[in-house]
Structure formats: structure tokens, C-alpha cells
C-alpha atoms as a PDB file:
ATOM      1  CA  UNK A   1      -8.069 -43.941  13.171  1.00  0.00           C
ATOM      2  CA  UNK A   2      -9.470 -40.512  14.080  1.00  0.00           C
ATOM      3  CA  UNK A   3      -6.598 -39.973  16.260  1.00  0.00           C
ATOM      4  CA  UNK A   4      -3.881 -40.712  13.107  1.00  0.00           C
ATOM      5  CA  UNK A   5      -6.147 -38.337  11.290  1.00  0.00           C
ATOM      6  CA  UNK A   6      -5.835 -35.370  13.392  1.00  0.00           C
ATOM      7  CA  UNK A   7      -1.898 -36.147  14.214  1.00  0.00           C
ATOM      8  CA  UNK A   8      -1.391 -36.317  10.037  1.00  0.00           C
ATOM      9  CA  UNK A   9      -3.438 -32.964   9.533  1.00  0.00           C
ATOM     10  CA  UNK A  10      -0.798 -31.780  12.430  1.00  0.00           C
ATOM     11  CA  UNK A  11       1.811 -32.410   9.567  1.00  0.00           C
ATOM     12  CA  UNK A  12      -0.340 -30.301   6.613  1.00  0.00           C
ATOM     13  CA  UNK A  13      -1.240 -27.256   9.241  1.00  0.00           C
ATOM     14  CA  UNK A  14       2.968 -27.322   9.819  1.00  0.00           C
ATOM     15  CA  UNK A  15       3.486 -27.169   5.773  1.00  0.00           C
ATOM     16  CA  UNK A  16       0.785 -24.878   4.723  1.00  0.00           C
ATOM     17  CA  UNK A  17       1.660 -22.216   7.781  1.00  0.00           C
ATOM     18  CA  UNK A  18       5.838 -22.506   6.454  1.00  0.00           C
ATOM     19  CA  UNK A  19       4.298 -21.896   2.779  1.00  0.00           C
ATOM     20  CA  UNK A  20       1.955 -18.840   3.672  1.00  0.00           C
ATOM     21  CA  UNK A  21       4.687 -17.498   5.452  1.00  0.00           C
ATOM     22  CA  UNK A  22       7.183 -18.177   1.984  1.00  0.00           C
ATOM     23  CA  UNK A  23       4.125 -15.959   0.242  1.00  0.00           C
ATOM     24  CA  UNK A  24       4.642 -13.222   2.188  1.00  0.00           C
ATOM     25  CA  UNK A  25       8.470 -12.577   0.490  1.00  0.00           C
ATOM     26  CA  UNK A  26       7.775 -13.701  -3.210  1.00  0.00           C
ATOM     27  CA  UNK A  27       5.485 -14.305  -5.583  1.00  0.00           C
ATOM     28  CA  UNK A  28       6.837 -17.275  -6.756  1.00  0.00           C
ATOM     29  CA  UNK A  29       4.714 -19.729  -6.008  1.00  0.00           C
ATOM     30  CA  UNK A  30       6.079 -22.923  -7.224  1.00  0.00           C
ATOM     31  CA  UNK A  31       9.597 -22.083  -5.466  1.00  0.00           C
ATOM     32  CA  UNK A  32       7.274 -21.393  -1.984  1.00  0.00           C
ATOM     33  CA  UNK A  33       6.099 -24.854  -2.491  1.00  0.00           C
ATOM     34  CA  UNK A  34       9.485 -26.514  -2.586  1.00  0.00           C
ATOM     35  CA  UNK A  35      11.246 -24.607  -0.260  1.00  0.00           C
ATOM     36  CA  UNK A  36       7.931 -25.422   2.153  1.00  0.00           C
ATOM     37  CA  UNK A  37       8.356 -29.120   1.400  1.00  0.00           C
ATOM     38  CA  UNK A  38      11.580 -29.367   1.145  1.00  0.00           C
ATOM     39  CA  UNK A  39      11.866 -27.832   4.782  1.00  0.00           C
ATOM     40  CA  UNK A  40       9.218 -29.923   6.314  1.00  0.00           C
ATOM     41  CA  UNK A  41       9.451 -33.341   4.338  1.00  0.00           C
ATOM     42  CA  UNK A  42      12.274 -34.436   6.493  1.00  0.00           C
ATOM     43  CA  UNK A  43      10.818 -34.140  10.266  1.00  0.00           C
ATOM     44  CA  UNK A  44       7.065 -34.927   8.617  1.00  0.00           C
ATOM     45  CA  UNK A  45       8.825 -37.882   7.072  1.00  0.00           C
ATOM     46  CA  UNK A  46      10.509 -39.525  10.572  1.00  0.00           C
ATOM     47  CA  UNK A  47       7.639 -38.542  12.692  1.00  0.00           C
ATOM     48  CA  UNK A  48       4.769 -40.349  10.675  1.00  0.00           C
ATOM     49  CA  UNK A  49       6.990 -43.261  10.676  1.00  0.00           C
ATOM     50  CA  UNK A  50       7.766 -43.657  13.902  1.00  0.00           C
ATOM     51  CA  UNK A  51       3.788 -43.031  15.065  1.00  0.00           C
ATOM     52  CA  UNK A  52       3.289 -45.891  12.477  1.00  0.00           C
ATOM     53  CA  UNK A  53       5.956 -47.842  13.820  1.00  0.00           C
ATOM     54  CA  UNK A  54       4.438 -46.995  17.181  1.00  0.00           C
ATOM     55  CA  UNK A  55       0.703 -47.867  15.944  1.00  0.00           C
ATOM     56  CA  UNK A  56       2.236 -50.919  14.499  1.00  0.00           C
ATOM     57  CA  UNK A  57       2.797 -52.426  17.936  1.00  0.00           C
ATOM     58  CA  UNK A  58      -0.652 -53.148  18.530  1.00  0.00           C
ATOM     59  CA  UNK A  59      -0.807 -55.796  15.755  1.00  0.00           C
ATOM     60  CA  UNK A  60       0.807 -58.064  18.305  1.00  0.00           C
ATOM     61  CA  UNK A  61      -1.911 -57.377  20.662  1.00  0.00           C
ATOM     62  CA  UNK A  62      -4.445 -61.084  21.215  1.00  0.00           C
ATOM     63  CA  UNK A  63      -7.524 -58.226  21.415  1.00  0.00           C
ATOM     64  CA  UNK A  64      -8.894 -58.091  17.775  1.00  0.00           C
ATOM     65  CA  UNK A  65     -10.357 -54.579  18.406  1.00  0.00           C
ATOM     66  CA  UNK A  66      -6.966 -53.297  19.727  1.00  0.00           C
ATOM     67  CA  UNK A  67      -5.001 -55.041  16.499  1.00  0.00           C
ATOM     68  CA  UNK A  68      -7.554 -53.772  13.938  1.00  0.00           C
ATOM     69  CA  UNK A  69      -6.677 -50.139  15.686  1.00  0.00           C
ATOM     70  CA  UNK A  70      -3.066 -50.376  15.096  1.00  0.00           C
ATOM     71  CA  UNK A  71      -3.048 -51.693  11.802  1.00  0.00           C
ATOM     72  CA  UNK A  72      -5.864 -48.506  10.945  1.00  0.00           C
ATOM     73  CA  UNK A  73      -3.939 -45.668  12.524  1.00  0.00           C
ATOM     74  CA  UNK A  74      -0.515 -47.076  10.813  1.00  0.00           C
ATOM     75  CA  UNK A  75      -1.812 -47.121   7.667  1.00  0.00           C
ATOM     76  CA  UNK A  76      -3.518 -43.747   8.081  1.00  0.00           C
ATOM     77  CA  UNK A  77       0.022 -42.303   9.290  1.00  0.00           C
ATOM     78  CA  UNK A  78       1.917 -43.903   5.981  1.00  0.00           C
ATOM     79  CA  UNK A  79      -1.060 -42.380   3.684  1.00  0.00           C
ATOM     80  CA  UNK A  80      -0.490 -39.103   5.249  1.00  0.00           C
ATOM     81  CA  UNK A  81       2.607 -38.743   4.009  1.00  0.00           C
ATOM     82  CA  UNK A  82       1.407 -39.361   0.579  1.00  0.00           C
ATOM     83  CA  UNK A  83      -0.490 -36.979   1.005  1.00  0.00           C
ATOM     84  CA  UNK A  84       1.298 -34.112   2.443  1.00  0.00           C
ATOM     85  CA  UNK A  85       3.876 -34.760   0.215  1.00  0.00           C
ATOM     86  CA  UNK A  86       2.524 -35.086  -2.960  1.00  0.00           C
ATOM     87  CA  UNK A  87      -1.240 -34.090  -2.858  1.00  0.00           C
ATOM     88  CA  UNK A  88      -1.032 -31.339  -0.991  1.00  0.00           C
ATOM     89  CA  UNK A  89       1.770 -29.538  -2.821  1.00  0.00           C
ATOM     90  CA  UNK A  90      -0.535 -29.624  -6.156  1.00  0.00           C
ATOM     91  CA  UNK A  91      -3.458 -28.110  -4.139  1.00  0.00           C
ATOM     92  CA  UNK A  92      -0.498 -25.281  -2.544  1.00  0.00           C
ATOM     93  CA  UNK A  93       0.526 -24.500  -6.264  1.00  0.00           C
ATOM     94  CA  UNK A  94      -3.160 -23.033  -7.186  1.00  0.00           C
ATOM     95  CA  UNK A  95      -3.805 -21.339  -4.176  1.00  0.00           C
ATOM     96  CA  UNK A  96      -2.772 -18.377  -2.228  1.00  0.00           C
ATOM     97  CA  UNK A  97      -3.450 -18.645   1.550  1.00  0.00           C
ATOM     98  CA  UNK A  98      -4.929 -15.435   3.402  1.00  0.00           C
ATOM     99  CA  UNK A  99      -6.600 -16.256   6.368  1.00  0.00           C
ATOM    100  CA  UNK A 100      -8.998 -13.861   8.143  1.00  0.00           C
ATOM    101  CA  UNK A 101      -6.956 -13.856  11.261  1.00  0.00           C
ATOM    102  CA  UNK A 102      -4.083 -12.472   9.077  1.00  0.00           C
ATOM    103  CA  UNK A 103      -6.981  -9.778   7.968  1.00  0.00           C
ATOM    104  CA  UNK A 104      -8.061  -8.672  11.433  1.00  0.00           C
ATOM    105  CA  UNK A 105      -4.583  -8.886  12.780  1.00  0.00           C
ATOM    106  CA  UNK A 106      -2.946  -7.156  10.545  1.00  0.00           C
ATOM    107  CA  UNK A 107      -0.736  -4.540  12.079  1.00  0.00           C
ATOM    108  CA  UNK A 108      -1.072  -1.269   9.883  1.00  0.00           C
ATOM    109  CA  UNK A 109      -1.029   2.380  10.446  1.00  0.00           C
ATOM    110  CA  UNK A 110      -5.073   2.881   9.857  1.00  0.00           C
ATOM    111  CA  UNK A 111      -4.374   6.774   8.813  1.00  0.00           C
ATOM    112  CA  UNK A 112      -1.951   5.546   5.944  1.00  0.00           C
ATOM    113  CA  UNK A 113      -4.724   3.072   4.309  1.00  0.00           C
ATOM    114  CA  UNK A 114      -7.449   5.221   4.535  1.00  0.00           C
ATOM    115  CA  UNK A 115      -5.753   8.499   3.099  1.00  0.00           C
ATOM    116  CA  UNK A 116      -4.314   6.515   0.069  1.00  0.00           C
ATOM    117  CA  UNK A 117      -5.925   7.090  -2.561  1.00  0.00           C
ATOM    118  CA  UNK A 118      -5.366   3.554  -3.590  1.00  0.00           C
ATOM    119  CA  UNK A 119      -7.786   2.338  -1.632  1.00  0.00           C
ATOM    120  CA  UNK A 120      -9.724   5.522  -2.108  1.00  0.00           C
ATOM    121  CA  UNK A 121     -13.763   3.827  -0.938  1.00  0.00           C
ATOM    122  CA  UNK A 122     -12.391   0.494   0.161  1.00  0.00           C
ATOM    123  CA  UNK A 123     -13.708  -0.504   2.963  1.00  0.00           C
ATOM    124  CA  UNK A 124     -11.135  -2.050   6.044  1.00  0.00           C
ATOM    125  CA  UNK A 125     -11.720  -5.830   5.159  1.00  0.00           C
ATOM    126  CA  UNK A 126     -11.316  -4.837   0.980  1.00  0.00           C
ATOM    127  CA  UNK A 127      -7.870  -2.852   1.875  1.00  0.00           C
ATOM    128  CA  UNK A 128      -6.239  -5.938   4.352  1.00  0.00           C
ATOM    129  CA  UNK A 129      -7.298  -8.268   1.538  1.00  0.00           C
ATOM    130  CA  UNK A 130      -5.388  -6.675  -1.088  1.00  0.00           C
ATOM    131  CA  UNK A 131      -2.431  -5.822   1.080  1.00  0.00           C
ATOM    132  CA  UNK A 132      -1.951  -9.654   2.394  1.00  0.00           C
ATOM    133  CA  UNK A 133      -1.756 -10.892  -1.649  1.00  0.00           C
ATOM    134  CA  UNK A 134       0.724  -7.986  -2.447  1.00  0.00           C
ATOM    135  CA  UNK A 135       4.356  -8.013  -0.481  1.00  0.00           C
ATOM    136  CA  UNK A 136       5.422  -5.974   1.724  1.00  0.00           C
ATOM    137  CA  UNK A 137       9.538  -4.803   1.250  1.00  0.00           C
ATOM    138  CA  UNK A 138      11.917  -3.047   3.449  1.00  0.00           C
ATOM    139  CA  UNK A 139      14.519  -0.918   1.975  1.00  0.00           C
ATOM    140  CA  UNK A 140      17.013   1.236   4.517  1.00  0.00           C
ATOM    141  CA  UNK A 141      18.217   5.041   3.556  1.00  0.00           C
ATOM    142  CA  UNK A 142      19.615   5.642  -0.117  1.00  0.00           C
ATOM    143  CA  UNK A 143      18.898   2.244  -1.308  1.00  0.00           C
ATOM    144  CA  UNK A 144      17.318   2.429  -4.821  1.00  0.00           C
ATOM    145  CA  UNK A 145      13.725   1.084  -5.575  1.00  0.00           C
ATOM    146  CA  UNK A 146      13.320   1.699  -9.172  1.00  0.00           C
ATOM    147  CA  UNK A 147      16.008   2.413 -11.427  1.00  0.00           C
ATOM    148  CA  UNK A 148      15.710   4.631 -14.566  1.00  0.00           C
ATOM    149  CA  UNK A 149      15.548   2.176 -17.872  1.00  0.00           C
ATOM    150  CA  UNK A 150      14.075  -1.223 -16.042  1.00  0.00           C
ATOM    151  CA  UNK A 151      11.318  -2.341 -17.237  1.00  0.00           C
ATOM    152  CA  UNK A 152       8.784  -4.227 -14.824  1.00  0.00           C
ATOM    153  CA  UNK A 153       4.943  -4.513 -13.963  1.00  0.00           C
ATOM    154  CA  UNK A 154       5.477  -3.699 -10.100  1.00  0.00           C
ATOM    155  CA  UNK A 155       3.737  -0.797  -8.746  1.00  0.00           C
ATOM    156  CA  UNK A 156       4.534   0.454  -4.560  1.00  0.00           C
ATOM    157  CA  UNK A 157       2.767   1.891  -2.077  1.00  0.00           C
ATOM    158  CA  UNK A 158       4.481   3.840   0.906  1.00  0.00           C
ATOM    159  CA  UNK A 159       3.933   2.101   4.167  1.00  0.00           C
ATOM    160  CA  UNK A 160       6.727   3.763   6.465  1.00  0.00           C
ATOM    161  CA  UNK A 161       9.424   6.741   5.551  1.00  0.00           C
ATOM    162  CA  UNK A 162      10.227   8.490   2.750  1.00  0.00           C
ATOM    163  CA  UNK A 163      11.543   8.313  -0.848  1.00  0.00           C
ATOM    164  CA  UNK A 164      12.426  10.594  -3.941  1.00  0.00           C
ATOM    165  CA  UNK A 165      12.204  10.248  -7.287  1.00  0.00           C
ATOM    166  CA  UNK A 166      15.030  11.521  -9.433  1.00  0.00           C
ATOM    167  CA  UNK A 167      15.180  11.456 -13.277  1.00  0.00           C
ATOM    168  CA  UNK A 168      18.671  11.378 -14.644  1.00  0.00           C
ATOM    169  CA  UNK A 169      19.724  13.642 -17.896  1.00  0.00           C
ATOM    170  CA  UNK A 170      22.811  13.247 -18.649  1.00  0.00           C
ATOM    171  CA  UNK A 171      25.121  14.014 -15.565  1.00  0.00           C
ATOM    172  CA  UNK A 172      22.195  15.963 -13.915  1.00  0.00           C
ATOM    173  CA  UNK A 173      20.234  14.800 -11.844  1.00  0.00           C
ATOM    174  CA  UNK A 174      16.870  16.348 -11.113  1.00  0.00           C
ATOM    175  CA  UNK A 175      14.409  15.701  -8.692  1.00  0.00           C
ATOM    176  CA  UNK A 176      10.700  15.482  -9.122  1.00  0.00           C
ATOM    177  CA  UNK A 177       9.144  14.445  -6.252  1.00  0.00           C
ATOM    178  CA  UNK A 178       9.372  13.584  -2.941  1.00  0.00           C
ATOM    179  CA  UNK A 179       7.420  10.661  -1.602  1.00  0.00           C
ATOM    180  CA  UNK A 180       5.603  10.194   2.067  1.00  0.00           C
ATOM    181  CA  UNK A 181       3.457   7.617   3.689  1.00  0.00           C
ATOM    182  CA  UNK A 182      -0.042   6.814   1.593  1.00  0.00           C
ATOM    183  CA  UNK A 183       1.484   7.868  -1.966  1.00  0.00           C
ATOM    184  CA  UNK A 184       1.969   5.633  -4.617  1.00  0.00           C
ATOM    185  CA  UNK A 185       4.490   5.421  -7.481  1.00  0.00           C
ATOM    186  CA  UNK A 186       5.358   3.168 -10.865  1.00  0.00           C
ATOM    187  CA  UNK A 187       1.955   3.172 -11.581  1.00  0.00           C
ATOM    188  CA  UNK A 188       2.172   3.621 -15.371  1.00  0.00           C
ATOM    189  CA  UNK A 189       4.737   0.401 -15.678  1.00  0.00           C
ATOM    190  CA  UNK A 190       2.140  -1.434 -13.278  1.00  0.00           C
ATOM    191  CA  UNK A 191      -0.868  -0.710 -16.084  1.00  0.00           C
ATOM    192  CA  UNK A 192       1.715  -1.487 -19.005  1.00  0.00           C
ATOM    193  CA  UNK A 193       5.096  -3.609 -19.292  1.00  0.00           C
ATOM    194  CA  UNK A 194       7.529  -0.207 -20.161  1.00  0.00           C
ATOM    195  CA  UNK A 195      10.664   1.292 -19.429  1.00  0.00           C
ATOM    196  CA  UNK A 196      10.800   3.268 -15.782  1.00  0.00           C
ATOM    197  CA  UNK A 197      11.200   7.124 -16.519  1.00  0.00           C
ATOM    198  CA  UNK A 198      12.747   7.827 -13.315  1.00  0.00           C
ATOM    199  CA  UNK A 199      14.781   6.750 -10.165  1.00  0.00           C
ATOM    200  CA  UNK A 200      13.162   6.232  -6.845  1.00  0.00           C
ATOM    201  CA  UNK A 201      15.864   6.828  -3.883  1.00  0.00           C
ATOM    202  CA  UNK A 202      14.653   5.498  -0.229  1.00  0.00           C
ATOM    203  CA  UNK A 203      15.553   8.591   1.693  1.00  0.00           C
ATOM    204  CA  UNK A 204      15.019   7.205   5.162  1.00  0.00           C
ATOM    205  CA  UNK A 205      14.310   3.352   6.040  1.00  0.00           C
ATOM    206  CA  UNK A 206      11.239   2.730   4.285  1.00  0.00           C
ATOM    207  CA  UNK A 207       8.346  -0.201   4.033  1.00  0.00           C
ATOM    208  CA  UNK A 208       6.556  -0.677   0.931  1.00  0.00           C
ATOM    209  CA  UNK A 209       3.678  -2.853  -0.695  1.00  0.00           C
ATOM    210  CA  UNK A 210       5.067  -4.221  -3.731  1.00  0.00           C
ATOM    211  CA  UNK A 211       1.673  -4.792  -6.487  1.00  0.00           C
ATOM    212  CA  UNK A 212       2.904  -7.096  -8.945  1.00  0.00           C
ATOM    213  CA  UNK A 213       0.223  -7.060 -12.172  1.00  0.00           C
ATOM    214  CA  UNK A 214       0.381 -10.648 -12.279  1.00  0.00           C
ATOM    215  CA  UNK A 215       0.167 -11.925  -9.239  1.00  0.00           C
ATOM    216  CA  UNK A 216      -2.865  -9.173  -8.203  1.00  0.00           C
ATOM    217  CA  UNK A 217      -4.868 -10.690 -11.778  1.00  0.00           C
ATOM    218  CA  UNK A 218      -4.266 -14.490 -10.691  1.00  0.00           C
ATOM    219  CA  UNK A 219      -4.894 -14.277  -6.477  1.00  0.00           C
ATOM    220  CA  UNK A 220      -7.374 -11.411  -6.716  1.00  0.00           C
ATOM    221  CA  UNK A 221      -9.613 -13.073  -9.461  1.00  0.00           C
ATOM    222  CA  UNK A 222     -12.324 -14.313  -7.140  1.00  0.00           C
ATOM    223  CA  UNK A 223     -12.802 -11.061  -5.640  1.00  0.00           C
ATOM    224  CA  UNK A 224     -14.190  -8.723  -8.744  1.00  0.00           C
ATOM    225  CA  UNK A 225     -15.031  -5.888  -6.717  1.00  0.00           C
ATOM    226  CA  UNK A 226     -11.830  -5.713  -4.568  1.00  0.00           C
ATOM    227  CA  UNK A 227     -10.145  -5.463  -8.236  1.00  0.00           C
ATOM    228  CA  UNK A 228     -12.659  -2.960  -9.997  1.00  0.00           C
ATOM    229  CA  UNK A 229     -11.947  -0.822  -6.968  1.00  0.00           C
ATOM    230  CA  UNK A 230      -8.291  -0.536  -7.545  1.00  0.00           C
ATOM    231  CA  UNK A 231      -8.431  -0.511 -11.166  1.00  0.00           C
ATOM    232  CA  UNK A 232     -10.762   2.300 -10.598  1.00  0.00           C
ATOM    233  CA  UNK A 233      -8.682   3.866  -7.957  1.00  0.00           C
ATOM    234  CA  UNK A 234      -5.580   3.301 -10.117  1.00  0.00           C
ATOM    235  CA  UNK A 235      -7.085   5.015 -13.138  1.00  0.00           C
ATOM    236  CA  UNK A 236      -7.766   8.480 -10.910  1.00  0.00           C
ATOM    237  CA  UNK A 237      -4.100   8.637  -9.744  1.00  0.00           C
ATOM    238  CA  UNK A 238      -3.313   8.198 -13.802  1.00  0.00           C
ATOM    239  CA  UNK A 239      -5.185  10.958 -14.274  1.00  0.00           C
ATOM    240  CA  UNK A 240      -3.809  12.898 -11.650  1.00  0.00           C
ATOM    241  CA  UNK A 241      -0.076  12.685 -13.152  1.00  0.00           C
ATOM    242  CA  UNK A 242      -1.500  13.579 -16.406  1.00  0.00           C
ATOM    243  CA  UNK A 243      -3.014  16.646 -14.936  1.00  0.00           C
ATOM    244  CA  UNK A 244       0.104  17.586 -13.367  1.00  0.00           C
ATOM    245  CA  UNK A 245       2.195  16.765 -16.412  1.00  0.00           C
ATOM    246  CA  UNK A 246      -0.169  19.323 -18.515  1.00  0.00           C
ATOM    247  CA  UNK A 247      -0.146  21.993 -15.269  1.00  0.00           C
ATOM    248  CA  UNK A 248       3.702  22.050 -15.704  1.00  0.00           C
ATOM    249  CA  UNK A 249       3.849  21.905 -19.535  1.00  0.00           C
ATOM    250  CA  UNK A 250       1.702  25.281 -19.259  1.00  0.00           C
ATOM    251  CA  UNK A 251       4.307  27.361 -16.706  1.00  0.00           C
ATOM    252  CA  UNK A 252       7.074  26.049 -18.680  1.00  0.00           C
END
């Protein structure tokens, strides 16, 4: 029966690695899940029936030992796809895989993490952690990443190239910033559900981390201090804006 065992936990490692990598592209969990099983039911499905099938055999064998073996390691093959299909699922639904091989491997320009002030006092292992529950979004040259008037709880962090923000007034257009590696932007809307003051324009190809309020408050809620550190982190760069809104106010 061990044998069945470790050939059905073959079938779960294949659904929860096609659902972590689902994660990675939305934050809709309950779609991951069945897109995940609905990908992998069908070969999970033939091949535990077939081992079964195969285990099944041995009931014709005159050895006792050898019969009781078969008719344990079918069974455990037909149970298995109970279970992959219907336990695990519920478990998948609750959960957000990030595995610490994700966390060391994680390919990242080091510079970019550690000059954000984002993750302003974070240490390495506190910054991967919080990047591998946000999403990370590719965008090429002049494609727009916020537009003026949505409203959303999303806020991005510059991974690769370049952006600008624009507000629109009218038929002008006038730009307020221009956006590199490390900085981070939509902010306020990420704090509180309100309408976007501004457009952000990808000026070259460009990879962001998309922080959705949300989904950071539901996967992040076991790790209090990775979460008071951003909050806290957050909460400067507010107060940054705010200083440079005033600064301007003053020349103007």
C-alpha cells in the first residue's frame, strides 16, 4: 500500500504545483482551483485507474499475501482520486502556496528591493515573502497601467523600466512624474477604495508587483510583522506625497 500512497501523492504534487503556478497570474483563488483541476482531473483520472486496474491483477494471484496487496494498493489508488479531486481542492481554496525554494530562488534585481522604500528595514526573507503573494505584471511601451477615474485597491511597485504619470485636464495633458525601478505608485487607492487622480503610461517595457489590499490582508495574515512593516513603510511614502504636495502648493 505504501507504494499506491506515494504514486497517489504523485497526482496531488502535479495539482498543487499547476495551482501555485495559476497564483502567480491572479488572485482569484477559486478560479486557480478549477482551472488546476480541471487541467489535471483528466490524466489523474485514467492513470489511477489503470494502476488500480493494474493492482487489481493480483487478486487472481493463489498467494494470500500477494492478493491482500492488490486489493490494498487498488483501493488506495481509487481513494486517491477522491481525494485529489474533492478534498484537496477545499484545502487549495484556503491556502496560498509559497514555498521556500520559490523564496531563495527567486530571481530579483537585489539593488531594486533594497532601495525601495517599500521594503524600507525588511530583511531579504520578509521582502521575497511579500513579493511571491503579490503578482508580478508585464506591460510593453505606452501601454496604460492606471487610468484617470478607475477606482481600485491595487497598488505597484517598479520591477524593470520606466513609467509616467500624466493627469488629464481637459485636452491637456500634464505630466507629473516620471517613474524608475524601486518607486512605487497608487498608493493612496491601495490604503482606500477611491477614484485614481492620474494616468500611469509604461514608457518602456516594464515589470511590476501588483499589491492587491485584499489579497495582501487574507495571505499575509499569519505573518504580523511582514504586514506592520509595509503598513509602516506605506504610511512614510504617504507622507512623502503629502510633503511634496504642500512643497509645490508653496512655489505656486
Amino acid at each position: 500500500a505504501v507504494i499506491a500512497v506515494g504514486i497517489a501523492i504523485d497526482g496531488t504534487i502535479h495539482l498543487l504545483a499547476r495551482y501555485n503556478e495559476l497564483c502567480r497570474t491572479t488572485s482569484d483563488y477559486v478560479g486557480a482551483v478549477h482551472q488546476a483541476v480541471q487541467e489535471v482531473a483528466t490524466p489523474l483520472i485514467i492513470s489511477s485507474l489503470a494502476l488500480a486496474l493494474g493492482f487489481g491483477i493480483l487478486l487472481f494471484s493463489n498467494f494470500t499475501v500477494v492478493a491482500q496487496f492488490g486489493a490494498l494498493a487498488a483501493a488506495t489508488m481509487l481513494i486517491s482520486i477522491f481525494a485529489n479531486l474533492l478534498i484537496t481542492p477545499i484545502i487549495m481554496t484556503r491556502i496560498r502556496l509559497v514555498g521556500l525554494y520559490q523564496i531563495i530562488a527567486m530571481k530579483i534585481n537585489q539593488s531594486v528591493l533594497e532601495e525601495s522604500p517599500l521594503f524600507a528595514e525588511m530583511s531579504n526573507y520578509e521582502r521575497r515573502k511579500a513579493i511571491l503573494i503579490s503578482e508580478i505584471h508585464e506591460f510593453t511601451a505606452g501601454e496604460k497601467l492606471i487610468s484617470q477615474g478607475d477606482i481600485g485597491r491595487n497598488m505597484y511597485m517598479i520591477l524593470d523600466g520606466a513609467a509616467r504619470v500624466e493627469r488629464r485636464d481637459g485636452d491637456e495633458t500634464r505630466v507629473l512624474a516620471d517613474l524608475k525601478p524601486g518607486e512605487v505608485f497608487g498608493e493612496v487607492a491601495y490604503i482606500r477604495a477611491i477614484e485614481r487622480t492620474a494616468d500611469v503610461v509604461a514608457t518602456t517595457d516594464l515589470a511590476v508587483l501588483n499589491f492587491e489590499y485584499d489579497r495582501m490582508q487574507k495571505d499575509l495574515r499569519f505573518f504580523p510583522n511582514i504586514v506592520a512593516k509595509l503598513n509602516f513603510n506605506i504610511s512614510g511614502i504617504l507622507g512623502e506625497r503629502l510633503a511634496d504636495v504642500l512643497d509645490t502648493d508653496r512655489q505656486t
